[in-house]
N, C-alpha and C. Protein backbone atom coordinates (compact mmCIF):
# COMPACT_ATOMS: atom_id res chain seq x y z
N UNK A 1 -6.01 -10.45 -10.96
CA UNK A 1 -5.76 -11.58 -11.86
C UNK A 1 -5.28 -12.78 -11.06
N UNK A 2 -4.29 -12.38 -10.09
CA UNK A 2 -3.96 -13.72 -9.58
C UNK A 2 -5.00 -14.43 -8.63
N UNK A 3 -5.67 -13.73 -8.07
CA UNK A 3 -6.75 -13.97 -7.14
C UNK A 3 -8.05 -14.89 -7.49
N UNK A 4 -7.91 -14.32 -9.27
CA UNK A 4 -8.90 -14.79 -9.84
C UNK A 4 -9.00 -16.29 -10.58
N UNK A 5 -7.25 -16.02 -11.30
CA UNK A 5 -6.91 -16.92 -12.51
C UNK A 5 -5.87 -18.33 -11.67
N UNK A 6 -6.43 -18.71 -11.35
CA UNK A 6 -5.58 -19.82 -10.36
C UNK A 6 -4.39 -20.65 -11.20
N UNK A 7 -4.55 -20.62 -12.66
CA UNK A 7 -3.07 -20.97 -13.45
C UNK A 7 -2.27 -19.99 -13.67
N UNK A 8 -2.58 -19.07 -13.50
CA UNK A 8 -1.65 -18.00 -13.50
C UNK A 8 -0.90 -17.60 -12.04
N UNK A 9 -1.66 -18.36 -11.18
CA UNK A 9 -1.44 -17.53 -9.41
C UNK A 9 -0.40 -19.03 -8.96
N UNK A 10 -1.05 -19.89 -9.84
CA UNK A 10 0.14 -20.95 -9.47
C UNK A 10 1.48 -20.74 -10.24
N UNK A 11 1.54 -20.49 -11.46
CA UNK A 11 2.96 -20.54 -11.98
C UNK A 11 4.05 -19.62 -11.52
N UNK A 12 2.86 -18.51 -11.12
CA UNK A 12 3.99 -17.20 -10.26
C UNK A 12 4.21 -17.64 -9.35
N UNK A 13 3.42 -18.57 -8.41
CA UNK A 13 3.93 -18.80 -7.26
C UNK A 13 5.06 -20.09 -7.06
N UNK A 14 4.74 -20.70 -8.20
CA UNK A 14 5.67 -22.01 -7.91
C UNK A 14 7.01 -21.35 -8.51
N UNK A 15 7.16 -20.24 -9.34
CA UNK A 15 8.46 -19.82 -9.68
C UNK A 15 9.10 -19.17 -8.63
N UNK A 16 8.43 -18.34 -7.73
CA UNK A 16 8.88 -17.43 -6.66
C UNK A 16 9.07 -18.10 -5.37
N UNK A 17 8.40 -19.18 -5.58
CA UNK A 17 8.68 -20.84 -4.60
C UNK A 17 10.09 -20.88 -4.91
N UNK A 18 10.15 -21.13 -5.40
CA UNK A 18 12.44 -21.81 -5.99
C UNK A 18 12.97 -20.66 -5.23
N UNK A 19 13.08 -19.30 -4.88
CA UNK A 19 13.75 -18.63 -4.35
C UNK A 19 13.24 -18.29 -2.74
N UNK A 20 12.09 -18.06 -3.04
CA UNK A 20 11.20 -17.41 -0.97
C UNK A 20 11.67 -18.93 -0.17
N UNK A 21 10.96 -19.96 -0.80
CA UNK A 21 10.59 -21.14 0.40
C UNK A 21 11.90 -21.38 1.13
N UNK A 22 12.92 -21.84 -0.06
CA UNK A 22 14.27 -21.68 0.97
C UNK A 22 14.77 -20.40 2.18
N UNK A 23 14.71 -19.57 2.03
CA UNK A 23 14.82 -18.62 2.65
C UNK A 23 13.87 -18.19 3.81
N UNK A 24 12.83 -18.45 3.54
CA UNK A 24 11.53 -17.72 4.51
C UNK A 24 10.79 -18.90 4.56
N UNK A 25 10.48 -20.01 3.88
CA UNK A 25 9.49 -21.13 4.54
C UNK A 25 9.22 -21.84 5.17
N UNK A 26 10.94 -22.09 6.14
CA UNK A 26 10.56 -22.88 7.31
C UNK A 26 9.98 -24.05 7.27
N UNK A 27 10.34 -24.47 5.85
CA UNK A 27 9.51 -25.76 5.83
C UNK A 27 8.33 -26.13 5.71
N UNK A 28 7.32 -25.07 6.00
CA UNK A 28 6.15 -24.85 6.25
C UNK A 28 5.80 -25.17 7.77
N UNK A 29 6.38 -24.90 8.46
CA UNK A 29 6.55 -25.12 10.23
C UNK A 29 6.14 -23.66 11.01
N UNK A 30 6.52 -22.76 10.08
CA UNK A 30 6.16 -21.44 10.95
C UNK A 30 5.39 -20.43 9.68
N UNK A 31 4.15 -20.26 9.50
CA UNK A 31 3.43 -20.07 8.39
C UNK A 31 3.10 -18.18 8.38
N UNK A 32 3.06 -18.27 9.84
CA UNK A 32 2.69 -16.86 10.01
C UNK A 32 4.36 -15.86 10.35
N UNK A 33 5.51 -16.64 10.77
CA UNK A 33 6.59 -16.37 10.33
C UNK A 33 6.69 -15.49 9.03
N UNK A 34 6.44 -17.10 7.96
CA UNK A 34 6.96 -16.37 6.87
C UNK A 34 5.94 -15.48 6.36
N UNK A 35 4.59 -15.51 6.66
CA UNK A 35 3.45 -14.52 6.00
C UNK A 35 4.21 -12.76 6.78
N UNK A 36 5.03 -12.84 7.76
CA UNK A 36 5.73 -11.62 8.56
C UNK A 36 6.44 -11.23 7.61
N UNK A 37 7.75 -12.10 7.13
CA UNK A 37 8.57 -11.83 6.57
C UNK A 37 8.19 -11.53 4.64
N UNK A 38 7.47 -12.44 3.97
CA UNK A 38 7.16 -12.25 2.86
C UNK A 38 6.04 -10.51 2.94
N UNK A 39 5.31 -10.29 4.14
CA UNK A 39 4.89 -9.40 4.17
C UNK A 39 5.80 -7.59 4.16
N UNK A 40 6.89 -8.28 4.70
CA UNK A 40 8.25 -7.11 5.16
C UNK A 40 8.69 -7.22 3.48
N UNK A 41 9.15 -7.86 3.40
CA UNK A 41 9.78 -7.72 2.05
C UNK A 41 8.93 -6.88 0.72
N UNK A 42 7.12 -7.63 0.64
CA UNK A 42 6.64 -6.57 0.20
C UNK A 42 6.72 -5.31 0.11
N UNK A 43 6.44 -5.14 1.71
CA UNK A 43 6.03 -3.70 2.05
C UNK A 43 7.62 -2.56 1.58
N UNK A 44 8.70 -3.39 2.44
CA UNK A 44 9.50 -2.54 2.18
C UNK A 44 10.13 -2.23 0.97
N UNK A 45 9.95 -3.33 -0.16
CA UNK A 45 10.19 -2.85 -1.86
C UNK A 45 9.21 -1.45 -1.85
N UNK A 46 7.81 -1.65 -1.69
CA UNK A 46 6.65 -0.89 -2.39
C UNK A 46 6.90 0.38 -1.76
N UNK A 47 7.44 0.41 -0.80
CA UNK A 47 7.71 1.78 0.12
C UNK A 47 8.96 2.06 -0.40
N UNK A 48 9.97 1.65 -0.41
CA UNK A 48 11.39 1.99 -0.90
C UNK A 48 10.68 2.95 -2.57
N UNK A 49 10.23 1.77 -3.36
CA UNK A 49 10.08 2.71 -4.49
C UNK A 49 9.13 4.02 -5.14
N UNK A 50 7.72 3.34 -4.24
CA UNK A 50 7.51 5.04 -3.66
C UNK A 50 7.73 5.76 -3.35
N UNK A 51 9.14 5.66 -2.33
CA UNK A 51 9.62 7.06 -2.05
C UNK A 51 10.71 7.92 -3.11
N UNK A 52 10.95 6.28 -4.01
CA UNK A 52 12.38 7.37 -5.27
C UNK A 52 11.14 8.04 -6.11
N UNK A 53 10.14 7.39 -6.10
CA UNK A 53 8.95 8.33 -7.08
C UNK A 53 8.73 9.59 -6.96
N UNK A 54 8.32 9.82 -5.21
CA UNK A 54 7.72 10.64 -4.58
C UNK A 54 8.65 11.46 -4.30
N UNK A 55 8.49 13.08 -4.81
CA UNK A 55 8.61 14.38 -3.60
C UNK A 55 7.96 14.55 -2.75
N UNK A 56 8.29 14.35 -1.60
CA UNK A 56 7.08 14.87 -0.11
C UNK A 56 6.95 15.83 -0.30
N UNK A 57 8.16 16.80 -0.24
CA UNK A 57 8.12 18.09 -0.50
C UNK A 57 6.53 18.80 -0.89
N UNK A 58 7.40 18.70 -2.33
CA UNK A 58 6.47 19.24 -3.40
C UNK A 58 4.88 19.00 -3.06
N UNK A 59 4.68 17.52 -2.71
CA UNK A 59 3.40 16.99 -2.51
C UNK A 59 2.56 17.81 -1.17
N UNK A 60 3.30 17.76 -0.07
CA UNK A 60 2.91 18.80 1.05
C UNK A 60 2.41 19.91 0.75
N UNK A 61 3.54 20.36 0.22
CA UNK A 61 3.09 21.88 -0.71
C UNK A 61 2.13 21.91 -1.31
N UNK A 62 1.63 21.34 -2.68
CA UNK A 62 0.47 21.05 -3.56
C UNK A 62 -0.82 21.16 -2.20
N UNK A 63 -0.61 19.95 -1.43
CA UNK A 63 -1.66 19.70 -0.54
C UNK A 63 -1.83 20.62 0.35
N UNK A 64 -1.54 21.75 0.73
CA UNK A 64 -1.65 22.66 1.06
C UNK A 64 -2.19 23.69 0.34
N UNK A 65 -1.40 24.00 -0.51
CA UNK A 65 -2.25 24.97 -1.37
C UNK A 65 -3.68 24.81 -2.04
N UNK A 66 -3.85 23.40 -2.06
CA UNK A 66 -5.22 22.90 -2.76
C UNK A 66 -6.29 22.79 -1.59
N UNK A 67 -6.02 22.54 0.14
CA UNK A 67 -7.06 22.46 1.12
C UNK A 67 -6.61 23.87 0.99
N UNK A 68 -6.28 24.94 1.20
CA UNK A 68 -6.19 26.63 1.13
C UNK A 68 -7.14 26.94 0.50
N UNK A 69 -7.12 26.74 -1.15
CA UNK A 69 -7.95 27.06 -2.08
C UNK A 69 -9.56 26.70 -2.04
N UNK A 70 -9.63 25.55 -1.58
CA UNK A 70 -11.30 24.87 -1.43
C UNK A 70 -11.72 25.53 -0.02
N UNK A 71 -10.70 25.72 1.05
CA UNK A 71 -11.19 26.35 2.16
C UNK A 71 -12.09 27.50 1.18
N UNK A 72 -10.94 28.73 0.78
CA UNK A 72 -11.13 29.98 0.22
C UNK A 72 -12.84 29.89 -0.49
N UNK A 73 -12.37 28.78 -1.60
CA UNK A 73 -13.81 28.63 -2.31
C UNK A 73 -15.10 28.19 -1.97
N UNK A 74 -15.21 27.57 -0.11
CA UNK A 74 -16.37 27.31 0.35
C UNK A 74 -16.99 28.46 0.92
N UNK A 75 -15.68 29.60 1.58
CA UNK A 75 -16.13 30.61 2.16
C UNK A 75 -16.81 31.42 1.09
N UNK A 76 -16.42 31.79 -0.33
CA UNK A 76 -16.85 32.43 -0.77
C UNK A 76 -17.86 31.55 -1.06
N UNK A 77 -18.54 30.79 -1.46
CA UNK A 77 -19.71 30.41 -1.85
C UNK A 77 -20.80 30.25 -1.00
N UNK A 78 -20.30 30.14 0.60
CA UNK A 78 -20.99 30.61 1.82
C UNK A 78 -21.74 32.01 1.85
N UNK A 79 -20.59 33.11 1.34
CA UNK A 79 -20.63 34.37 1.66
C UNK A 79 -21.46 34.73 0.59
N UNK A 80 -21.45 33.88 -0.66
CA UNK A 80 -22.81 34.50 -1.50
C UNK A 80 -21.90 35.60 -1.99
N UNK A 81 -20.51 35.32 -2.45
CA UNK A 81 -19.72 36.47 -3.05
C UNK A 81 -19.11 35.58 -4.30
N UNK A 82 -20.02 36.20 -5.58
CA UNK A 82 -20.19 36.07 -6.91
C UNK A 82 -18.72 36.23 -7.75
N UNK A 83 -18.29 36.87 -7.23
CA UNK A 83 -17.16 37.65 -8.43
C UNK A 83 -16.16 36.50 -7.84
N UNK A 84 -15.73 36.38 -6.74
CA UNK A 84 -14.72 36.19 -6.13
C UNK A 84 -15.09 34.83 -6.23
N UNK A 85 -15.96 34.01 -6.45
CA UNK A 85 -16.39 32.71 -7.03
C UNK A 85 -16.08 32.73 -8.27
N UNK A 86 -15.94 33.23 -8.88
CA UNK A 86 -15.88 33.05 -10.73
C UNK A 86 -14.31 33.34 -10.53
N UNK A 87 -14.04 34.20 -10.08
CA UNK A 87 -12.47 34.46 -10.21
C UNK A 87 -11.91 32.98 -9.63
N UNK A 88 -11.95 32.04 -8.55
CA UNK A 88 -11.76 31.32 -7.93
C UNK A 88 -11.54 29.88 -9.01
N UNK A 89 -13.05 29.80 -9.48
CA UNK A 89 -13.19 28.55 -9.96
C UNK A 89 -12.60 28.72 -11.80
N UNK A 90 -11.83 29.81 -11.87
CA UNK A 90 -10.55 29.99 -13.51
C UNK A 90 -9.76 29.42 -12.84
N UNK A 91 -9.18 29.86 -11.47
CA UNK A 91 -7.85 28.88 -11.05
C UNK A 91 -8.03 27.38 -10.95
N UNK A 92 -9.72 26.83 -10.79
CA UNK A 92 -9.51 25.55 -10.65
C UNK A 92 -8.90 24.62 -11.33
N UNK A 93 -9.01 24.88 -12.20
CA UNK A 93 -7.76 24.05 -13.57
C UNK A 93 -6.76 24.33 -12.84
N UNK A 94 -6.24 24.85 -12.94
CA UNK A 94 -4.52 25.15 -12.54
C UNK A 94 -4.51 24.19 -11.19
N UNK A 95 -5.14 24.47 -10.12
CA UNK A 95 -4.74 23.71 -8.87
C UNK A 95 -5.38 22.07 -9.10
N UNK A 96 -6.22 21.87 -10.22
CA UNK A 96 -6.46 20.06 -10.02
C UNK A 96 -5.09 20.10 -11.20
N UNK A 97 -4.59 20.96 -12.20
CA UNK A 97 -3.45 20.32 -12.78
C UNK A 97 -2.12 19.72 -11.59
N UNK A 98 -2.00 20.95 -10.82
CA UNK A 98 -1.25 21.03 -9.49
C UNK A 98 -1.06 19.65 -8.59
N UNK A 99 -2.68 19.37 -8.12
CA UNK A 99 -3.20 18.07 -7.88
C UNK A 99 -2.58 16.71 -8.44
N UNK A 100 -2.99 16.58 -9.78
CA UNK A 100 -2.66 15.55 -11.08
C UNK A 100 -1.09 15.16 -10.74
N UNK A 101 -0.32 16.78 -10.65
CA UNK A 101 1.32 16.32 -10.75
C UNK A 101 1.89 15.37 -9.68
N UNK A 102 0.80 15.36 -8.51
CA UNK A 102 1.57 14.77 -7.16
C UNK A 102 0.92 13.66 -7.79
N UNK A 103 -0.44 13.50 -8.26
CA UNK A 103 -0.63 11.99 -8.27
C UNK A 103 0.14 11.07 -9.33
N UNK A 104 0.44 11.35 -10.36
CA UNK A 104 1.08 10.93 -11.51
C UNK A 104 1.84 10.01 -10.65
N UNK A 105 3.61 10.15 -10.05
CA UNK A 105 4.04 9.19 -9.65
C UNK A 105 3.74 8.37 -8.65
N UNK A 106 2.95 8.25 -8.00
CA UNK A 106 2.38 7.30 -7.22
C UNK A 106 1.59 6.14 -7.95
N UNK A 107 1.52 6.66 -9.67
CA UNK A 107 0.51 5.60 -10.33
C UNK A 107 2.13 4.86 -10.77
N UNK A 108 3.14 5.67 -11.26
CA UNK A 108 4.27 5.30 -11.78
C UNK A 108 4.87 3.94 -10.78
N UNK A 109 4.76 4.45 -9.59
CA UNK A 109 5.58 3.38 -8.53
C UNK A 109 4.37 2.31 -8.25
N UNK A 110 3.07 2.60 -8.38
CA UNK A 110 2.25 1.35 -8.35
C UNK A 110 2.38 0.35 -9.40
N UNK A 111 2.85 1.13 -10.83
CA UNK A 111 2.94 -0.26 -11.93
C UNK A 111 3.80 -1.02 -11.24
N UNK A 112 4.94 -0.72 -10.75
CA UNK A 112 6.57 -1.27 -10.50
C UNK A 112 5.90 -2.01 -9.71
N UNK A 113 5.71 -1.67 -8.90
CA UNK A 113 4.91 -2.45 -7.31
C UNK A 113 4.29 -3.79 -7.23
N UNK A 114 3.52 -3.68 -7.78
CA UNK A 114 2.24 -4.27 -8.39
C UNK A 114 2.86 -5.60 -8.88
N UNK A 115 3.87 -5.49 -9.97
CA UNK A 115 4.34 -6.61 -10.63
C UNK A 115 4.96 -8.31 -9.06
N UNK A 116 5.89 -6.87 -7.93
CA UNK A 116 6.10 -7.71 -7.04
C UNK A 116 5.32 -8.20 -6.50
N UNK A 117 4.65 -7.52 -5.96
CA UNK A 117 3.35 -7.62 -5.20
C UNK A 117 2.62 -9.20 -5.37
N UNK A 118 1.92 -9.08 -6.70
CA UNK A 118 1.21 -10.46 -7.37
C UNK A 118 1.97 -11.48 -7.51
N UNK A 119 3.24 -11.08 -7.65
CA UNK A 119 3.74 -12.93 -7.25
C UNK A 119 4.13 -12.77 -6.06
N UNK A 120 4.45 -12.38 -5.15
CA UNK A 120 4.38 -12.44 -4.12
C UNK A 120 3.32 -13.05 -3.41
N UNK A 121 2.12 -12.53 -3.52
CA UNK A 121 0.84 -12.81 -3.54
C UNK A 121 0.58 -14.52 -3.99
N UNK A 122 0.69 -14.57 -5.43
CA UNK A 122 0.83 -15.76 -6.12
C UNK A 122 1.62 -16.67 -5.27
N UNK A 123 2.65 -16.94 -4.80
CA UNK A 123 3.55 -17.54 -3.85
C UNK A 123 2.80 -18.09 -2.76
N UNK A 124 2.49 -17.24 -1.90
CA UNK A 124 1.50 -17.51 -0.65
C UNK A 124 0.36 -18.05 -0.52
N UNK A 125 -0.24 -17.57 -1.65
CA UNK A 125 -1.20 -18.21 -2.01
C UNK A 125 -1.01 -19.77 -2.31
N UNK A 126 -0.21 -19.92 -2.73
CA UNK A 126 0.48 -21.73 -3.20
C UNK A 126 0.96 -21.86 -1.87
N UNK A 127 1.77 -21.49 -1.23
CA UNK A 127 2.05 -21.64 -0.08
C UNK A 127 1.40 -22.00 1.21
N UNK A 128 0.16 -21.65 1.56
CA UNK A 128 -0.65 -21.63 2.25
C UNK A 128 -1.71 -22.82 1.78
N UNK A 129 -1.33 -23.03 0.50
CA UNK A 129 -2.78 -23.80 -0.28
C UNK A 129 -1.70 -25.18 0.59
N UNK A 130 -0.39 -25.57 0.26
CA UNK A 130 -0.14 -26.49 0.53
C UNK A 130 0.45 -26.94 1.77
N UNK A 131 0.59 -25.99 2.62
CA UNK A 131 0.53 -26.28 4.62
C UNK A 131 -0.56 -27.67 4.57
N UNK A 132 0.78 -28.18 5.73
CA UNK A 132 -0.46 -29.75 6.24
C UNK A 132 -1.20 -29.23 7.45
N UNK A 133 -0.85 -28.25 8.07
CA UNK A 133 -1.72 -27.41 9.29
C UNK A 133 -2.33 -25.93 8.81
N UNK A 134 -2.85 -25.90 8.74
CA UNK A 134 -2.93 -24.85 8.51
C UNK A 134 -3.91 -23.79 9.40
N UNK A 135 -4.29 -23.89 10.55
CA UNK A 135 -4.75 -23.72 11.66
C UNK A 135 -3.67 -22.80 12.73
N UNK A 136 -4.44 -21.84 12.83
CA UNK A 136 -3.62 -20.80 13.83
C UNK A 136 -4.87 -20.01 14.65
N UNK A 137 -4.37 -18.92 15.71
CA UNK A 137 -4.81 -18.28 16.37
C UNK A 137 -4.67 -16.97 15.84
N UNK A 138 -5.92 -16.16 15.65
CA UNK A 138 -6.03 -14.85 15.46
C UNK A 138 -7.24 -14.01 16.08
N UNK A 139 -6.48 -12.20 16.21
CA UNK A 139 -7.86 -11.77 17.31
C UNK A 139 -9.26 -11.73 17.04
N UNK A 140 -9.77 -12.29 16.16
CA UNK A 140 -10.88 -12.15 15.38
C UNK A 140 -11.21 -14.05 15.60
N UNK A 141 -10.64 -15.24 15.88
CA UNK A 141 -10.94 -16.47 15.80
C UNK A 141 -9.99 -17.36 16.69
N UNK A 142 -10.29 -18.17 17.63
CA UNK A 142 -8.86 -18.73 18.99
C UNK A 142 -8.57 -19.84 17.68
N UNK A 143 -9.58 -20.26 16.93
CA UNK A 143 -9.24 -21.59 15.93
C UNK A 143 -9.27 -21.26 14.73
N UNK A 144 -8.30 -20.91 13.16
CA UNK A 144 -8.91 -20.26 12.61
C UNK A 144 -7.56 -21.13 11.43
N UNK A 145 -8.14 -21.05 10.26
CA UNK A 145 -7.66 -21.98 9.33
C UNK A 145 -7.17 -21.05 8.16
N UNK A 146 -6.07 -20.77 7.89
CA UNK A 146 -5.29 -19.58 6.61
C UNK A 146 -6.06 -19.71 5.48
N UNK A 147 -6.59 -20.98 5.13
CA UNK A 147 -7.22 -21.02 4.02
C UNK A 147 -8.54 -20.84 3.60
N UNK A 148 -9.15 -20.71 5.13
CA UNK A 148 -10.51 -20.43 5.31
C UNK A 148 -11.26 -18.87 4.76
N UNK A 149 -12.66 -18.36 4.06
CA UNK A 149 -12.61 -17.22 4.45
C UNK A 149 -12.26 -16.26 5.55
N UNK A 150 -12.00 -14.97 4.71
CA UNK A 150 -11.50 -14.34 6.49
C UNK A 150 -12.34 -14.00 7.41
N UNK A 151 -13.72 -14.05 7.22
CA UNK A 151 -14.91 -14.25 8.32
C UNK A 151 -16.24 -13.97 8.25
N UNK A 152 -16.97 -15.02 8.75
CA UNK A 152 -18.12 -14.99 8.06
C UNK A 152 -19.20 -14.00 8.14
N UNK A 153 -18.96 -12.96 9.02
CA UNK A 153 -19.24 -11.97 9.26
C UNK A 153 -18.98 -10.90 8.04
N UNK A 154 -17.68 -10.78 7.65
CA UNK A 154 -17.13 -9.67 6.35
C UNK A 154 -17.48 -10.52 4.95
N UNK A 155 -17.94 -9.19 4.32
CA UNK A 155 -18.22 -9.54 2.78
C UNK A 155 -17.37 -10.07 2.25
N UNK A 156 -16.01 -10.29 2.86
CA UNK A 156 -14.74 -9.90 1.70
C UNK A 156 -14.26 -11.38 1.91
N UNK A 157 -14.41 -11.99 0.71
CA UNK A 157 -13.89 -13.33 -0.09
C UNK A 157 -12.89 -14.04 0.18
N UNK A 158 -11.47 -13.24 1.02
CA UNK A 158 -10.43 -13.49 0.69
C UNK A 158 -10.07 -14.47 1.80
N UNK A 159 -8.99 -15.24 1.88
CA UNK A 159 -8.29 -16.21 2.90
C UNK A 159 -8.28 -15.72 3.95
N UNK A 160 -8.19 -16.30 5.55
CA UNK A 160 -7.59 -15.50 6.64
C UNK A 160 -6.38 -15.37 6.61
N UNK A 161 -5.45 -15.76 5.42
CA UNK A 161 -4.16 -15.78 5.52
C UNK A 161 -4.02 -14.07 5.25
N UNK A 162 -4.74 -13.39 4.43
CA UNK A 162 -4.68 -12.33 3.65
C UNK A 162 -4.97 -11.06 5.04
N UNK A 163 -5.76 -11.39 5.85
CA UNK A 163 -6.28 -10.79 7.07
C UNK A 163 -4.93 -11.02 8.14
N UNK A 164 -4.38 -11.88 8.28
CA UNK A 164 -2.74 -11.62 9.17
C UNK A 164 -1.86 -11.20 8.10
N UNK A 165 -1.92 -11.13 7.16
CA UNK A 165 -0.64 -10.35 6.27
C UNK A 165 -0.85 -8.62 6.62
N UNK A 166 -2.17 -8.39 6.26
CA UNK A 166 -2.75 -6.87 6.22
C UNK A 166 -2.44 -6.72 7.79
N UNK A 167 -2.39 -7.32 9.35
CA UNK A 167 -2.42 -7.29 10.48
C UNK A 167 -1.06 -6.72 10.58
N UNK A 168 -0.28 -7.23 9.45
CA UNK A 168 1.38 -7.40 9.65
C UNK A 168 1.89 -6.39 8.95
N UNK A 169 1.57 -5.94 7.74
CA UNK A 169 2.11 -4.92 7.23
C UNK A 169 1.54 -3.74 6.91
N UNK A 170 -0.15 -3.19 7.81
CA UNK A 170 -0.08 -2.17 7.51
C UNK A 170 0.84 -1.41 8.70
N UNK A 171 1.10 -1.79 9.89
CA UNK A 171 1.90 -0.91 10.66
C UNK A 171 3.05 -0.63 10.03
N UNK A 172 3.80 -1.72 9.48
CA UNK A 172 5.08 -1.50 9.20
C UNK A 172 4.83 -0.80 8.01
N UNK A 173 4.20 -0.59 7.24
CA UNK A 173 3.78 0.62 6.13
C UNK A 173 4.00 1.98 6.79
N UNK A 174 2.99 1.75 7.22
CA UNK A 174 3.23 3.32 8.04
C UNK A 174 4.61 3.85 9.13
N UNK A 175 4.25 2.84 9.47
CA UNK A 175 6.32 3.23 10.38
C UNK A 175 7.28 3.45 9.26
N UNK A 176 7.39 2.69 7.99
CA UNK A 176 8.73 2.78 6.85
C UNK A 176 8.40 4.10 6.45
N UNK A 177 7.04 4.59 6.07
CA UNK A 177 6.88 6.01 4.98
C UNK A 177 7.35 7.21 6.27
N UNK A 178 6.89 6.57 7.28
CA UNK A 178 7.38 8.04 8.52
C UNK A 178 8.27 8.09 8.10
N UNK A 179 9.27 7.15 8.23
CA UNK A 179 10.45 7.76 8.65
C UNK A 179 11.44 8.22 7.28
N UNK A 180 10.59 7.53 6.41
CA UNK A 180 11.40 7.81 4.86
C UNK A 180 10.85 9.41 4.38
N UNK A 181 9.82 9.88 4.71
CA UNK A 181 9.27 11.10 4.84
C UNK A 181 9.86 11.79 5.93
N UNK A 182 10.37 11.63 7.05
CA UNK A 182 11.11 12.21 8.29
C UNK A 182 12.37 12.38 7.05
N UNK A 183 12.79 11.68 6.90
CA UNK A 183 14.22 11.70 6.31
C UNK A 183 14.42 12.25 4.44
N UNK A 184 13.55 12.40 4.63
CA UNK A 184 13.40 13.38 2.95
C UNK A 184 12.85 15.35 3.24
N UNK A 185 12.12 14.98 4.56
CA UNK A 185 11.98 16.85 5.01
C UNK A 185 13.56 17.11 5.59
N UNK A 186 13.87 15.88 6.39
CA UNK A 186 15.48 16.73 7.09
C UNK A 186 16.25 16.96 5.65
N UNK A 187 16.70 16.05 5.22
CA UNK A 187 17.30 16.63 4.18
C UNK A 187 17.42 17.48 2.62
N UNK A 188 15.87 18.07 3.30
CA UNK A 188 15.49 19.12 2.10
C UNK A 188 15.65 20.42 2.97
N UNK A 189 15.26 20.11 4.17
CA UNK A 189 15.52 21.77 5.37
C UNK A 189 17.37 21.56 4.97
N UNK A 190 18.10 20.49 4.98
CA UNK A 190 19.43 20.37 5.28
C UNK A 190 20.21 21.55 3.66
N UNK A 191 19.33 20.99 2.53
CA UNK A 191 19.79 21.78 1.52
C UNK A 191 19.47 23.37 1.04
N UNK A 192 18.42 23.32 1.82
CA UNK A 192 18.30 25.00 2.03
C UNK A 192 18.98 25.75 2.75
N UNK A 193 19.55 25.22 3.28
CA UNK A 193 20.46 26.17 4.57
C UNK A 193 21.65 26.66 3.97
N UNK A 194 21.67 25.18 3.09
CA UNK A 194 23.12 25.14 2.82
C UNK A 194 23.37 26.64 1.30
């Protein structure tokens, strides 16, 4: 919607303007600065509340037992063993219900998400629309303009501003869930012991 509806991508953004620009805009002097920082702040809400959603636990588990089961059920359908196929595919209900339970909150923490996300989005988008430079260096272009498509090579529509945000926060995605997943197995081994 915001991507699409440009009165809607402006009002979120000029509201979320009154609070980010002071803080992270630099005036508009350091663009890929704040695309770092508005990108951190994303990421680390959407990860923070994925993880109160999420059991790793449980989810590991599920995901285990469900590549177990399809292993089990290719061999038998390899092996041309009938019974043990029919017996197999009664449990399949049970293990895509199994399945379903891990996915459920991950849709739960995407509504939450989502809401930040798009004005966030919305913001930058205004943000970037109104840079008097808007010209930077990226590994894909030595001259390359935030507002420009992200390349004329890729199908994909979107700004190059959107292509250094994704540069910026999928690592730090993945570094925050390690370690919030590191730190949800220690202290599930920590309560079993106990």
């Amino acid at each position: 919607m915001v991507m699409f509806d440009r009165g809607l991508r402006d009002q979120l953004g000029e509201a979320l303007g009154n609070v980010l620009y002071p803080i992270i805009g630099f005036g508009g002097d350091y663009p890929i600065l704040t695309l770092m920082f508005a990108g951190t702040i994303m990421i680390t809400f959407s990860t923070l509340v994925r993880d109160v959603f999420m059991d790793w636990v449980e989810m590991a588990e599920n995901q285990k037992i469900s590549s177990k089961f399809r292993k089990e059920l290719m061999e038998a359908k390899r092996a041309n063993k009938q019974s043990k196929v029919k017996k197999m595919e009664k449990r399949q209900d049970e293990i895509s219900k199994m399945s379903m339970k891990s996915f459920k909150p991950q849709l739960k923490s995407m509504a939450i998400t989502m809401i930040v996300v798009i004005t966030i989005f919305g913001w930058l988008w205004q943000f970037t629309g109104d840079l008097p430079n808007k010209s930077f260096s990226v590994p894909w272009a030595l001259n390359a303009t935030l507002t420009d498509p992200l390349a004329e090579w890729c199908f994909i529509p979107f700004p190059q501003w959107i292509g250094v945000y994704m540069l910026i926060s999928l690592p730090l995605t993945q570094v925050l869930m390690v370690l919030l997943k590191t730190y949800d197995f220690k202290k599930r081994l920590q309560e079993g012991e106990s």
